[in-house]
C-alpha atoms as a PDB file:
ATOM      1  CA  UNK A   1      -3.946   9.679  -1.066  1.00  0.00           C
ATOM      2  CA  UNK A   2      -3.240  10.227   2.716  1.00  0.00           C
ATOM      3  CA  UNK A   3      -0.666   8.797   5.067  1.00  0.00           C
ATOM      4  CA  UNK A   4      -2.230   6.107   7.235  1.00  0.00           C
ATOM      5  CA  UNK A   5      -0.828   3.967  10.184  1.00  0.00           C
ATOM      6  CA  UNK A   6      -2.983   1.150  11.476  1.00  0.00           C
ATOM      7  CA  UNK A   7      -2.363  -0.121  15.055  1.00  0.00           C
ATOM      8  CA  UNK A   8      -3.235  -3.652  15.730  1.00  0.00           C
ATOM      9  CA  UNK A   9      -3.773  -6.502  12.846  1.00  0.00           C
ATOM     10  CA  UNK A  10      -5.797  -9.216  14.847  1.00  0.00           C
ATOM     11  CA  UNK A  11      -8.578 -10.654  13.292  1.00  0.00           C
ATOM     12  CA  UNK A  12     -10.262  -7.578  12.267  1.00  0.00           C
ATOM     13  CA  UNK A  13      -7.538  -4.957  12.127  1.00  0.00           C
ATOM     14  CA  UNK A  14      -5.575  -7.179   9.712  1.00  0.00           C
ATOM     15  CA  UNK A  15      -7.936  -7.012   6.225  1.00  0.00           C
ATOM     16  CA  UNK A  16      -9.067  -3.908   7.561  1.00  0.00           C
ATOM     17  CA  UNK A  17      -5.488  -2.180   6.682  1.00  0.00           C
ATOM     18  CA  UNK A  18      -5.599  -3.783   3.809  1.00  0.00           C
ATOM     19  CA  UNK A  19      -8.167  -2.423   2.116  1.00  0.00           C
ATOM     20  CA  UNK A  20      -7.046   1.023   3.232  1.00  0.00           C
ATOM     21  CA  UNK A  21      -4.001  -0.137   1.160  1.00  0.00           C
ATOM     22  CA  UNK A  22      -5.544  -1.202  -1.832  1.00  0.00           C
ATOM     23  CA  UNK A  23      -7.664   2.346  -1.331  1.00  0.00           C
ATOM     24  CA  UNK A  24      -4.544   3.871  -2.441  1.00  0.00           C
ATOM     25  CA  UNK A  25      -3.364   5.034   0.576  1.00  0.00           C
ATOM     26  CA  UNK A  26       0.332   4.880   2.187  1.00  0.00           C
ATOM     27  CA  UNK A  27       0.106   2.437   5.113  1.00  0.00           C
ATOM     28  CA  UNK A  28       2.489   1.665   7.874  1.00  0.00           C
ATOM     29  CA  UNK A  29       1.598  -1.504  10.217  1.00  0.00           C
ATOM     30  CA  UNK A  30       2.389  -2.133  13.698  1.00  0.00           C
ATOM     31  CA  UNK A  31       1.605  -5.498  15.701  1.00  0.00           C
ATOM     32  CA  UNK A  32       2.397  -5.541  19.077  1.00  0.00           C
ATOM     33  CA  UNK A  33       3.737  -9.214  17.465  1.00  0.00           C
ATOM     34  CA  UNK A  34       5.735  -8.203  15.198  1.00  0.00           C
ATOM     35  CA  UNK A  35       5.848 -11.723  13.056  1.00  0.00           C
ATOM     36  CA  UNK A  36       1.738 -10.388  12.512  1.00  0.00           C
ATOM     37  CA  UNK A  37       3.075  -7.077  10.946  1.00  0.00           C
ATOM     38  CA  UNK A  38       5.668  -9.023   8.694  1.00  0.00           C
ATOM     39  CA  UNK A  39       2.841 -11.426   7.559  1.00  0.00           C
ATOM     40  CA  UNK A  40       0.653  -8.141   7.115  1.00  0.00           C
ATOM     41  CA  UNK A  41       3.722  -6.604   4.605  1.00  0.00           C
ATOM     42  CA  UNK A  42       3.795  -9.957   3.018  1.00  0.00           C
ATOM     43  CA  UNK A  43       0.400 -10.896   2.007  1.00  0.00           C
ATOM     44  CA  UNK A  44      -0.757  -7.643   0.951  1.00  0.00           C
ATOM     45  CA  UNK A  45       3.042  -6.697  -0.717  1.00  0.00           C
ATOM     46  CA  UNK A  46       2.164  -9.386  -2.843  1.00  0.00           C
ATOM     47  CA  UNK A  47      -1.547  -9.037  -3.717  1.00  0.00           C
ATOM     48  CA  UNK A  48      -2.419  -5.591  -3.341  1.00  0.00           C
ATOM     49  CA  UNK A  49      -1.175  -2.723  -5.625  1.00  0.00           C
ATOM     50  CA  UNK A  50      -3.209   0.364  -7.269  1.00  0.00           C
ATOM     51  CA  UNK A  51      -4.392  -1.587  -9.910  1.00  0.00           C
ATOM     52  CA  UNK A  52      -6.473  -4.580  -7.576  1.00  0.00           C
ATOM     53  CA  UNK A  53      -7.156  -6.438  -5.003  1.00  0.00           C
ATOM     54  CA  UNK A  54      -8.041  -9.848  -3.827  1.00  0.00           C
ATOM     55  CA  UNK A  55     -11.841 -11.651  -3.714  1.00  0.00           C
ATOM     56  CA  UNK A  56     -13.976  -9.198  -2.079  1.00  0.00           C
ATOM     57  CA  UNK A  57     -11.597  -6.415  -1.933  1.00  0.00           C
ATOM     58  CA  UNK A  58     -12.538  -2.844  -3.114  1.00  0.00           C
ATOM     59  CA  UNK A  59     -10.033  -1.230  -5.725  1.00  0.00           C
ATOM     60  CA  UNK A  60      -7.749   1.631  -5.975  1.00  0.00           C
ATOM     61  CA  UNK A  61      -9.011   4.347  -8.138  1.00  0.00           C
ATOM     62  CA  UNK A  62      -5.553   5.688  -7.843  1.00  0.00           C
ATOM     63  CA  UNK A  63      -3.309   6.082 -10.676  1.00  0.00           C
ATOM     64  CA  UNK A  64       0.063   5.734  -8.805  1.00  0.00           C
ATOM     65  CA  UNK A  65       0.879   2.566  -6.347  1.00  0.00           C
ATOM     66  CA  UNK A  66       0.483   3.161  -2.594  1.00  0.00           C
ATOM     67  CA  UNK A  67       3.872   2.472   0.016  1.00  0.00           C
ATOM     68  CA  UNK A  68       3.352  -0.078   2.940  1.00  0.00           C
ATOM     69  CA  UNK A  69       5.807  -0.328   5.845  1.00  0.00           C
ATOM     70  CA  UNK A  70       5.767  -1.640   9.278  1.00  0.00           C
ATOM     71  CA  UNK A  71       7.408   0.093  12.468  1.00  0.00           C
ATOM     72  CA  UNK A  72       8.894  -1.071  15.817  1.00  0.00           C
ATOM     73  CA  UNK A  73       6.912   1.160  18.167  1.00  0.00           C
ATOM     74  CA  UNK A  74       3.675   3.269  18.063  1.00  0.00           C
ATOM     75  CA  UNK A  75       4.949   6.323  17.610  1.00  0.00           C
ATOM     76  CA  UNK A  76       7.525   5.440  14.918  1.00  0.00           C
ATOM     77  CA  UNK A  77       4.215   3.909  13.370  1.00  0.00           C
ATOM     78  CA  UNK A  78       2.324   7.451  13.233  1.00  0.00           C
ATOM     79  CA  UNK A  79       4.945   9.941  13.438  1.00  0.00           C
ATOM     80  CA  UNK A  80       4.179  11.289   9.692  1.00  0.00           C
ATOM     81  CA  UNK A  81       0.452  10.105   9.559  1.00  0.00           C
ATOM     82  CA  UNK A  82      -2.552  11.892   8.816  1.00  0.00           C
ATOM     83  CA  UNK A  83      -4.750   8.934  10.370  1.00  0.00           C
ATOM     84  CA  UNK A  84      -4.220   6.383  12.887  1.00  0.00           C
ATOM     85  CA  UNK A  85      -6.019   3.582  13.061  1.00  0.00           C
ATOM     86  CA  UNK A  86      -6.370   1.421  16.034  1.00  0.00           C
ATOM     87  CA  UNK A  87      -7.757  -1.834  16.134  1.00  0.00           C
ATOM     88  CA  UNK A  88      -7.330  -3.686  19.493  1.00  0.00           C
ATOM     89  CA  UNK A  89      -9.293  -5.745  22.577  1.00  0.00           C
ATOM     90  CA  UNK A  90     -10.023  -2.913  25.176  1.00  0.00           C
ATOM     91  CA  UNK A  91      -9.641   0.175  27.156  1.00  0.00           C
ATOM     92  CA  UNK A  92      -6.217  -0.979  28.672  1.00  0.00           C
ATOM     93  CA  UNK A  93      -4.682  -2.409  25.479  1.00  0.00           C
ATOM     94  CA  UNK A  94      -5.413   1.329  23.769  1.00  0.00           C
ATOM     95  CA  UNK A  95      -4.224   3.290  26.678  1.00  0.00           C
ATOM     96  CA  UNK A  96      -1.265   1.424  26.269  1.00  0.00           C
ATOM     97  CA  UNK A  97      -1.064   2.108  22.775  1.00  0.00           C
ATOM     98  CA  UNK A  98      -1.316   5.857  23.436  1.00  0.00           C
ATOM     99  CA  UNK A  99       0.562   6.217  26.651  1.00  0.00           C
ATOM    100  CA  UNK A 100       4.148   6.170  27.253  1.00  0.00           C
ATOM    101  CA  UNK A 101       7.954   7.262  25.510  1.00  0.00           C
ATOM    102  CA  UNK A 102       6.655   5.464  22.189  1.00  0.00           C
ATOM    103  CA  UNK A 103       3.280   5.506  22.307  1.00  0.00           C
ATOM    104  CA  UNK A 104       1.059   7.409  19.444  1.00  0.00           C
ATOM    105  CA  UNK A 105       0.671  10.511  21.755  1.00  0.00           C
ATOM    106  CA  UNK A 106       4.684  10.724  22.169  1.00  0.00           C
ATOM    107  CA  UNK A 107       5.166  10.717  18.046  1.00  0.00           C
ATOM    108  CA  UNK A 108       1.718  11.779  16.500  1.00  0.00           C
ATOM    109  CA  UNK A 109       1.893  15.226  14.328  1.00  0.00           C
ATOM    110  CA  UNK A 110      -0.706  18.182  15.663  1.00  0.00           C
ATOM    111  CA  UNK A 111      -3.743  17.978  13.149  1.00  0.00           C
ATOM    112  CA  UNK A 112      -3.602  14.025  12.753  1.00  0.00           C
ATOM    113  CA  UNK A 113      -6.990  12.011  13.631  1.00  0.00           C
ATOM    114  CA  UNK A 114      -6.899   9.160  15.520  1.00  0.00           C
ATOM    115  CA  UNK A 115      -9.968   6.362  14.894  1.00  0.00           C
ATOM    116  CA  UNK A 116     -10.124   3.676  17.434  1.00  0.00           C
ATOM    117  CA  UNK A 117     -11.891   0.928  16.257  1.00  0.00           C
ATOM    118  CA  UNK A 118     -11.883  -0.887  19.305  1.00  0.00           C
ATOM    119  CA  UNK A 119     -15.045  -2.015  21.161  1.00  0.00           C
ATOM    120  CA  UNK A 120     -14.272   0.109  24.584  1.00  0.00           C
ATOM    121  CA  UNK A 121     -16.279   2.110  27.111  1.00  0.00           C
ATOM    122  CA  UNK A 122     -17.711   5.104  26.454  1.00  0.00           C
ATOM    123  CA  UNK A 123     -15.957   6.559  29.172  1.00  0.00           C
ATOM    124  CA  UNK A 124     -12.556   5.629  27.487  1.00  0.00           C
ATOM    125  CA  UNK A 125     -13.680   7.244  24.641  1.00  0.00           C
ATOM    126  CA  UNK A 126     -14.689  10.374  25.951  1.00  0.00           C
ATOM    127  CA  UNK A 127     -11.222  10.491  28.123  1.00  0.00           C
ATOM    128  CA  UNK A 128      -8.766   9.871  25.123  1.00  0.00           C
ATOM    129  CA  UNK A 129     -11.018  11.924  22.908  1.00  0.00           C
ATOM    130  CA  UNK A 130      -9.908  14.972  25.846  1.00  0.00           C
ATOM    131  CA  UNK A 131      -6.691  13.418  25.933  1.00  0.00           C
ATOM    132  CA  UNK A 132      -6.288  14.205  22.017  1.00  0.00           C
ATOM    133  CA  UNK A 133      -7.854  17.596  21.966  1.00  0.00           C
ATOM    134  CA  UNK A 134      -4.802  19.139  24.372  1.00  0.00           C
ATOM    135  CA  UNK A 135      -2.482  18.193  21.619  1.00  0.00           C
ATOM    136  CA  UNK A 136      -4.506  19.291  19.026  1.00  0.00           C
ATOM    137  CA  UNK A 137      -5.254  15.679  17.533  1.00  0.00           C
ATOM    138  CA  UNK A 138      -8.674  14.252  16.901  1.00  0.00           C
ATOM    139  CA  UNK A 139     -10.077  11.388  17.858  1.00  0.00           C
ATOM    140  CA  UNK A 140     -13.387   9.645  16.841  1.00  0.00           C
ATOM    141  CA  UNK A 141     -14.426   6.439  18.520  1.00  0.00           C
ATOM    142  CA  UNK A 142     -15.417   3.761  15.593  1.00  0.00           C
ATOM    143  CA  UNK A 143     -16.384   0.164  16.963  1.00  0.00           C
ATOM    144  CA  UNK A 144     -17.629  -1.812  14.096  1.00  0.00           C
ATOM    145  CA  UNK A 145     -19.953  -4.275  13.379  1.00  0.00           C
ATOM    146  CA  UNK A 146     -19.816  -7.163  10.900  1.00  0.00           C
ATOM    147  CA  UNK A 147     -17.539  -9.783  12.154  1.00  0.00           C
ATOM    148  CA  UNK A 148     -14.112 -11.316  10.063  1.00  0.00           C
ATOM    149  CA  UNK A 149     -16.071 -11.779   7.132  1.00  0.00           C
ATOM    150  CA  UNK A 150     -17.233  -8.017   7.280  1.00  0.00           C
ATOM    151  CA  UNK A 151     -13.787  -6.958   8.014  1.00  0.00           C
ATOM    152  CA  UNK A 152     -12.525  -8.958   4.848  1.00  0.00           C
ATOM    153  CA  UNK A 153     -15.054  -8.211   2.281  1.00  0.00           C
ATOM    154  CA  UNK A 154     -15.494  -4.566   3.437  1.00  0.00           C
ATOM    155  CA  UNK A 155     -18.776  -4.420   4.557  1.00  0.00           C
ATOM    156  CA  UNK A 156     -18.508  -3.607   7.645  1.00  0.00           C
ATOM    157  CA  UNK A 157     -21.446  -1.318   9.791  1.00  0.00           C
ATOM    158  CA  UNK A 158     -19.307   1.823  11.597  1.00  0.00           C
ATOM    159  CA  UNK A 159     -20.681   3.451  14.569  1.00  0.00           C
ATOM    160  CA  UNK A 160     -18.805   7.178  15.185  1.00  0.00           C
ATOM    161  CA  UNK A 161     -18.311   9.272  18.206  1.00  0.00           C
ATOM    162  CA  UNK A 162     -16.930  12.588  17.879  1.00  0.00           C
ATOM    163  CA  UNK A 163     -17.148  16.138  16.305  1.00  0.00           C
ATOM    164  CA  UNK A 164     -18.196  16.517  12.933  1.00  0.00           C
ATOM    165  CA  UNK A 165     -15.213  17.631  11.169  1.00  0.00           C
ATOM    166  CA  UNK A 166     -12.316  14.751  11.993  1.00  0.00           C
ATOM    167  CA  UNK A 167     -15.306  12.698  11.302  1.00  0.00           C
ATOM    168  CA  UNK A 168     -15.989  14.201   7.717  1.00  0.00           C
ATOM    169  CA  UNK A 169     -12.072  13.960   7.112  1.00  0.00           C
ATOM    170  CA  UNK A 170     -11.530  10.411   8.317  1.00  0.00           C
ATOM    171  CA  UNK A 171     -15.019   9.235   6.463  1.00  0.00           C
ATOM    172  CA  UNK A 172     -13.384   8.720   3.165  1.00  0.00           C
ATOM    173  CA  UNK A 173     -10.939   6.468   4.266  1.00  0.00           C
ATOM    174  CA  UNK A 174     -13.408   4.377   6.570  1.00  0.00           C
ATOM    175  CA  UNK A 175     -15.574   3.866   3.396  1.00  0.00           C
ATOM    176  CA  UNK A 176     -12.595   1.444   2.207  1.00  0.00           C
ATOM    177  CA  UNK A 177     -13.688  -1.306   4.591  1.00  0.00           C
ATOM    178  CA  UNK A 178     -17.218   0.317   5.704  1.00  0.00           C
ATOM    179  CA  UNK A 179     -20.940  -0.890   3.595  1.00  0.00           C
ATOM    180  CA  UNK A 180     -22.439   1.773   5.867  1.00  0.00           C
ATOM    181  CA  UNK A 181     -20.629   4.246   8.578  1.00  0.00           C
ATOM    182  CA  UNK A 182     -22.692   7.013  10.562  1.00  0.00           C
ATOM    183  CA  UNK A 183     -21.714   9.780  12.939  1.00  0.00           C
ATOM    184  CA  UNK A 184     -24.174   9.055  16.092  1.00  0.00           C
ATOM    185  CA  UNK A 185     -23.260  11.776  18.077  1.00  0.00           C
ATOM    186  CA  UNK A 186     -20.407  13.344  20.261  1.00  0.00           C
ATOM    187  CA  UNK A 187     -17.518  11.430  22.080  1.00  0.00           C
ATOM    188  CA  UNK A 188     -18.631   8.231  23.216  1.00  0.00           C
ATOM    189  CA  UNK A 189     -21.895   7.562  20.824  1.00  0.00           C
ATOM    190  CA  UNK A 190     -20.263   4.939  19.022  1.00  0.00           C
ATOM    191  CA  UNK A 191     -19.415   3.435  21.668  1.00  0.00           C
ATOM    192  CA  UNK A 192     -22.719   3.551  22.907  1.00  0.00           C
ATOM    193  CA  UNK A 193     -24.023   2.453  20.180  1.00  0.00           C
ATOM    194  CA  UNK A 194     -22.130  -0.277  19.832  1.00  0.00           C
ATOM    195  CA  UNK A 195     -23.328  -1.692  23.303  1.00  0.00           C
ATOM    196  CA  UNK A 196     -26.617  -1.552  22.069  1.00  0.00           C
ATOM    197  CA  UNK A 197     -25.491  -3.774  19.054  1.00  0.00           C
ATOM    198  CA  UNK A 198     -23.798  -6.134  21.496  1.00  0.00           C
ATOM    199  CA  UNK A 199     -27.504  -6.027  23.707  1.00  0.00           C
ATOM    200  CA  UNK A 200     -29.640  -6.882  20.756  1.00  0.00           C
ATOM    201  CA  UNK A 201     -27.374 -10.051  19.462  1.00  0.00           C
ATOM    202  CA  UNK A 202     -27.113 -11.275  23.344  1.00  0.00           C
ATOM    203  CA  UNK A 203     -31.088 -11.474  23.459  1.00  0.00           C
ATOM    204  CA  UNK A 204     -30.861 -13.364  20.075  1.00  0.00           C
ATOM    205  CA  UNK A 205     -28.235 -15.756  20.450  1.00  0.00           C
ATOM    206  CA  UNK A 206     -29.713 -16.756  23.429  1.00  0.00           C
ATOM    207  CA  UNK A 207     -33.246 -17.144  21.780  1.00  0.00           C
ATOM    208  CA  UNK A 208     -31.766 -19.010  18.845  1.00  0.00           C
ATOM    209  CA  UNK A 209     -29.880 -21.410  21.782  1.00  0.00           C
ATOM    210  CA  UNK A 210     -32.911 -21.711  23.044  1.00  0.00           C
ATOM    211  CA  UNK A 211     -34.517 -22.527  20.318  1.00  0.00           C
ATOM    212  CA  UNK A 212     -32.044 -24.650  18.359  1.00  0.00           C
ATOM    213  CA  UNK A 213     -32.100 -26.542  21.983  1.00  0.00           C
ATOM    214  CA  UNK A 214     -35.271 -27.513  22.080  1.00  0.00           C
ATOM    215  CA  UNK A 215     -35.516 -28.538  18.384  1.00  0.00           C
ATOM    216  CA  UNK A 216     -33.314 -31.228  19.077  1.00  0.00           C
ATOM    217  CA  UNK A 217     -35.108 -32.353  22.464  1.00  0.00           C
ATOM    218  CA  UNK A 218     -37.927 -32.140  19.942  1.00  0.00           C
ATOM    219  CA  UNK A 219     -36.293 -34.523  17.767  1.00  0.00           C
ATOM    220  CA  UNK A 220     -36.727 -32.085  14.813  1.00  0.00           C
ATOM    221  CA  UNK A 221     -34.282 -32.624  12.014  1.00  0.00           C
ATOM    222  CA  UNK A 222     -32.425 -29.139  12.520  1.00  0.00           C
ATOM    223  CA  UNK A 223     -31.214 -28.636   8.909  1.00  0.00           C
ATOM    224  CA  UNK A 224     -35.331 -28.832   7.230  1.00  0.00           C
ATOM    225  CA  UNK A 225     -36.098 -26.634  10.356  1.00  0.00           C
ATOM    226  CA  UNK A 226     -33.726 -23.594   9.648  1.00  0.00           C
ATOM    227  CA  UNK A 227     -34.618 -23.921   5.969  1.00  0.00           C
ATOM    228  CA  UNK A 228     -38.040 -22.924   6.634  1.00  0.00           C
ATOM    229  CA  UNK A 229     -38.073 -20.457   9.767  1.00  0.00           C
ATOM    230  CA  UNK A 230     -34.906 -18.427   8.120  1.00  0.00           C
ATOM    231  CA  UNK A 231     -37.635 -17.593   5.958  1.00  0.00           C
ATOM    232  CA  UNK A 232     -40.015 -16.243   8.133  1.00  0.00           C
ATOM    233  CA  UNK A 233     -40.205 -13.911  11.129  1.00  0.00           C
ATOM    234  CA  UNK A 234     -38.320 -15.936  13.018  1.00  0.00           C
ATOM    235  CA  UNK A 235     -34.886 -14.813  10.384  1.00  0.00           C
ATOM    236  CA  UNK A 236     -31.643 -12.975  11.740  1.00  0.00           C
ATOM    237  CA  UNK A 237     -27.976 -13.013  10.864  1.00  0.00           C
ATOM    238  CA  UNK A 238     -27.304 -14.833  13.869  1.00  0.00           C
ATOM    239  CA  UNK A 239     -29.580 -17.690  12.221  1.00  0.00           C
ATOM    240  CA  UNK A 240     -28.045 -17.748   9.027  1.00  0.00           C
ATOM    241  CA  UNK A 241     -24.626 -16.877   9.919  1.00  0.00           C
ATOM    242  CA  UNK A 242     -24.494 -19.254  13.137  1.00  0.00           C
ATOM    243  CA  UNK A 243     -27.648 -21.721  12.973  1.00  0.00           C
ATOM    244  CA  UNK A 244     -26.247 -24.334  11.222  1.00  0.00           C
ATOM    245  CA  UNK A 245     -22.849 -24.407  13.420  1.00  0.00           C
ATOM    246  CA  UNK A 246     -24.952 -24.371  16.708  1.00  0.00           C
ATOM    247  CA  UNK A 247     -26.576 -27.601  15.921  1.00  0.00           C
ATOM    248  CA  UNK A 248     -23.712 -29.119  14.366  1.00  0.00           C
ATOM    249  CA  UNK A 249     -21.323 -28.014  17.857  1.00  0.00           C
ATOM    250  CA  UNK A 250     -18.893 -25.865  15.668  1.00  0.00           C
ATOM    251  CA  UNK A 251     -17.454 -22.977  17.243  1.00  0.00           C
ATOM    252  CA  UNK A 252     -14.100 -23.019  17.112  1.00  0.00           C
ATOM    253  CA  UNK A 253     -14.246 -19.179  14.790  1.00  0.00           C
ATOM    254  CA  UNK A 254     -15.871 -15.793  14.635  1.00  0.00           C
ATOM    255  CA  UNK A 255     -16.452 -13.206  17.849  1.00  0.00           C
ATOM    256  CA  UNK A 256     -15.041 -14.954  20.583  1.00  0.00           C
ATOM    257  CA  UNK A 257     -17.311 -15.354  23.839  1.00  0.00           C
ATOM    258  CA  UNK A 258     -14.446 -13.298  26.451  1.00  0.00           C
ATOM    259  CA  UNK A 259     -14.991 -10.498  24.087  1.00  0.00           C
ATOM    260  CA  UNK A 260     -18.795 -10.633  23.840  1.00  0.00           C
ATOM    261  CA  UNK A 261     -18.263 -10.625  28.022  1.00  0.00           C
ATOM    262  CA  UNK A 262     -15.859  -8.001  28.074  1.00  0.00           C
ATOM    263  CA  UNK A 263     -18.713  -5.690  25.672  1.00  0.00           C
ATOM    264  CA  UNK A 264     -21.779  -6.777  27.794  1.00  0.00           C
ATOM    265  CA  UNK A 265     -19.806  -5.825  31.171  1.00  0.00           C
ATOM    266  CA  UNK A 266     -19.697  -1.974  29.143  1.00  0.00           C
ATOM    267  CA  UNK A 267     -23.234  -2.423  28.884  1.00  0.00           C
ATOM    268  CA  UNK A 268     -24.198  -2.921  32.933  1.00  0.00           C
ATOM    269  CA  UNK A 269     -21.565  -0.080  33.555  1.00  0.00           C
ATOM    270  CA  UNK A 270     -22.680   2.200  31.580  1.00  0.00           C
ATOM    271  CA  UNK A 271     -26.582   1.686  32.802  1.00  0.00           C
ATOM    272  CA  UNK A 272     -25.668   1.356  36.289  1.00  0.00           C
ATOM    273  CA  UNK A 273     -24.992   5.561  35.325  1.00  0.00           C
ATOM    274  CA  UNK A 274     -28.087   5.687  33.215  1.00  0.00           C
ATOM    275  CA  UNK A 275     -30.678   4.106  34.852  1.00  0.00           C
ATOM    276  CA  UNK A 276     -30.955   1.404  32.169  1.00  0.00           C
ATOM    277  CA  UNK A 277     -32.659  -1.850  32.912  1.00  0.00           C
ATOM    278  CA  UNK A 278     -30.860  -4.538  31.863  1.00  0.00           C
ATOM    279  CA  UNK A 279     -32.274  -7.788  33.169  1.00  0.00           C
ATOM    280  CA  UNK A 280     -31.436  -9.950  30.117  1.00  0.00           C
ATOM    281  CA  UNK A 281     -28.057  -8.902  29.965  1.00  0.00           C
ATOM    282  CA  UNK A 282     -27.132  -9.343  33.030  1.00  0.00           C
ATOM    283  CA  UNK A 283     -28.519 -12.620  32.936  1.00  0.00           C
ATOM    284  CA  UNK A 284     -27.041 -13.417  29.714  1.00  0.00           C
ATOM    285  CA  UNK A 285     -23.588 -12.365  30.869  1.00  0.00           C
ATOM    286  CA  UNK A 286     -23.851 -14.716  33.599  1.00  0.00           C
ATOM    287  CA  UNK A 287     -23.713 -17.459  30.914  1.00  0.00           C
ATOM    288  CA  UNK A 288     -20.797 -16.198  29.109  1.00  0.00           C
ATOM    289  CA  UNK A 289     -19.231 -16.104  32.370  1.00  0.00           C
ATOM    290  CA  UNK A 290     -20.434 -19.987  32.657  1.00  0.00           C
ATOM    291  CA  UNK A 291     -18.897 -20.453  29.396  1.00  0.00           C
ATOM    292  CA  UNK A 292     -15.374 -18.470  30.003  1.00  0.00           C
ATOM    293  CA  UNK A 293     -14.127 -20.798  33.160  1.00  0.00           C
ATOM    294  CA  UNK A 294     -15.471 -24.217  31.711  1.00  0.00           C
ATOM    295  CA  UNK A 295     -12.872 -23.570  28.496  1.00  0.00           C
ATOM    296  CA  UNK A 296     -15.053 -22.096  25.702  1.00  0.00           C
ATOM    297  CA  UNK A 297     -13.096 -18.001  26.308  1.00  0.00           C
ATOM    298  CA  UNK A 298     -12.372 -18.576  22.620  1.00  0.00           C
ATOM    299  CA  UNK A 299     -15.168 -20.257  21.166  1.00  0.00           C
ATOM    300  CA  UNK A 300     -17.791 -17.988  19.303  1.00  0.00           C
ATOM    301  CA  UNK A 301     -20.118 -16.118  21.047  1.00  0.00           C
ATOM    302  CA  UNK A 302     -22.805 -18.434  19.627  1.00  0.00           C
ATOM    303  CA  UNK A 303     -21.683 -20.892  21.758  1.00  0.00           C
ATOM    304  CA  UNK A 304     -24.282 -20.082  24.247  1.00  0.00           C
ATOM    305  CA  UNK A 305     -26.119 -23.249  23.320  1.00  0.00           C
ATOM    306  CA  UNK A 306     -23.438 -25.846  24.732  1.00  0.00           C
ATOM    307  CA  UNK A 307     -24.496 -24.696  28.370  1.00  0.00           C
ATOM    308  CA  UNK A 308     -28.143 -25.617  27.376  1.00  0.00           C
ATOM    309  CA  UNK A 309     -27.223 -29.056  26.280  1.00  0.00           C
ATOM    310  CA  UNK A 310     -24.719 -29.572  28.779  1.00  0.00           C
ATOM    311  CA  UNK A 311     -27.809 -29.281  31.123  1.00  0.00           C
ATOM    312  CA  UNK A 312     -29.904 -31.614  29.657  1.00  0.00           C
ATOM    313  CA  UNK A 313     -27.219 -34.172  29.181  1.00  0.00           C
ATOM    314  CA  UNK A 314     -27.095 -33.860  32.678  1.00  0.00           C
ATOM    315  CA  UNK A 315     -30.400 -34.580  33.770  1.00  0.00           C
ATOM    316  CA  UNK A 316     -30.294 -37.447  31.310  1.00  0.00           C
ATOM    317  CA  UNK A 317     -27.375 -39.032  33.829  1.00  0.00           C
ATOM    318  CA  UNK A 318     -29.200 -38.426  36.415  1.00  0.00           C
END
């Protein structure tokens, strides 16, 4: 059993400490909101003990009952922590976190590892991960993959920056929430490798808009036509996690389209300094950008196909 704090209970961060919890760990919550952190202490107070968990959950193999708190402030949060968890939107929201008279620098113990699970740049990661090494603190750089319901059922993909030990330490209690989670490198390589996630589902939302889009120019019946090519080549989780809510103009859920734009804008940075040619997503960001100032910031990312019919309902005016 170790002494964890987690930092941040949006979406993600929110089941994510939970199942740390029912891991058998001691867990202390803090929510820049704190009415999220009460909510966090009340739903998982109630359901989660040694003995079990909700639907999905994974289980405490620990014979005595773990303690959950909430603090005020950072570093009342991790002052007697062995791990700190952070789960937030972006470089400035964590240096926040970690900066200041009660931030997790100001109260975390020498020794402690810090895993941020945010989505940042890799040259974040690489600072704080310097940042953390003068006070003797580690620091591993953990963006995941696998969306709400990942976070919730604990099957979430982990991609880890950092040196080998912390990582080997802080493993354990990543496998709570983690199907699969892999050290890529040193400081920065998760995020990294995270940007190449975020490349790969660009290129395939936009296919499946595409492709959804002209279906219904088509006049295909949408429904029989995901039936069949989810079974074929054509298959992805993006198909047959979002296919059916693209043609049905559902989006109001999931990875929200300001995010996917905040991830792809890592992307061009980072191969502006590595020669990287990224033509698609820098088209593709364009779109979210589209998307962000005509009202869909918080729509899913799979929203991408409202531009293409917006288009064509255009043309049909015309």
């Amino acid at each position: 059993m170790s002494r964890v704090s987690f930092l941040g209970l949006g979406v993600m961060g929110f089941p994510m400490a939970g199942h740390l919890l029912v891991g058998g760990h001691d867990v202390c919550v803090y929510n820049r909101t704190s009415a999220k952190a009460e909510r966090w202490l009340e739903h998982y107070g109630a359901r989660y003990t040694a003995e079990g968990g909700g639907d999905g959950d994974k289980v405490s193999t620990s014979s005595a009952s773990p303690c959950y708190s909430s603090a005020p402030t950072p570093r009342a949060a991790v002052m007697d922590s062995d791990f700190i968890f952070i789960c937030l939107g972006g470089d400035n929201d964590v240096r926040e976190l970690l900066d200041g008279e009660d931030g997790v620098f100001a109260g975390v113990k020498r020794g402690a590892i810090i895993v941020d699970h945010t989505t940042t740049s890799a040259r974040f990661a690489r600072e704080s991960h310097s940042q953390a090494s003068e006070r003797d603190i580690g620091f591993v750089d953990a963006p995941v993959s696998g969306g709400e319901k990942g976070a919730q059922t604990g099957k979430l993909s982990v991609m880890c920056g950092g040196d080998l030990g912390y990582y080997e330490q802080a493993q354990p209690l990543m496998d709570c929430y983690a199907e699969r989670c892999v050290l890529m490198g040193s400081s920065g390589a998760g995020q990294l490798s995270k940007m190449v996630n975020q490349i790969c589902i660009a290129g395939v939302l936009q296919g499946l808009s595409e492709g959804l889009h002209f279906a219904q120019c088509a006049g295909l019946d949408s429904k029989k036509l995901l039936s069949i090519i989810s079974k074929g080549a054509a298959q992805s989780w993006q198909m047959d996690n979002r296919g059916e809510s693209m043609t049905e103009g559902s989006f109001n859920f999931g990875f929200a389209t300001k995010w996917m734009l905040k991830d792809l804008g890592f992307c061009l940075e980072e191969a502006e300094r590595n020669g990287a040619n990224l033509t698609l997503v820098k088209e593709i960001a364009g779109y979210y950008e589209e998307l962000q100032t005509s009202g869909h910031a918080l729509s899913d990312s799979s929203a991408l196909i409202t531009r293409l019919n917006k288009a064509k309902q255009g043309i049909e005016k015309a």
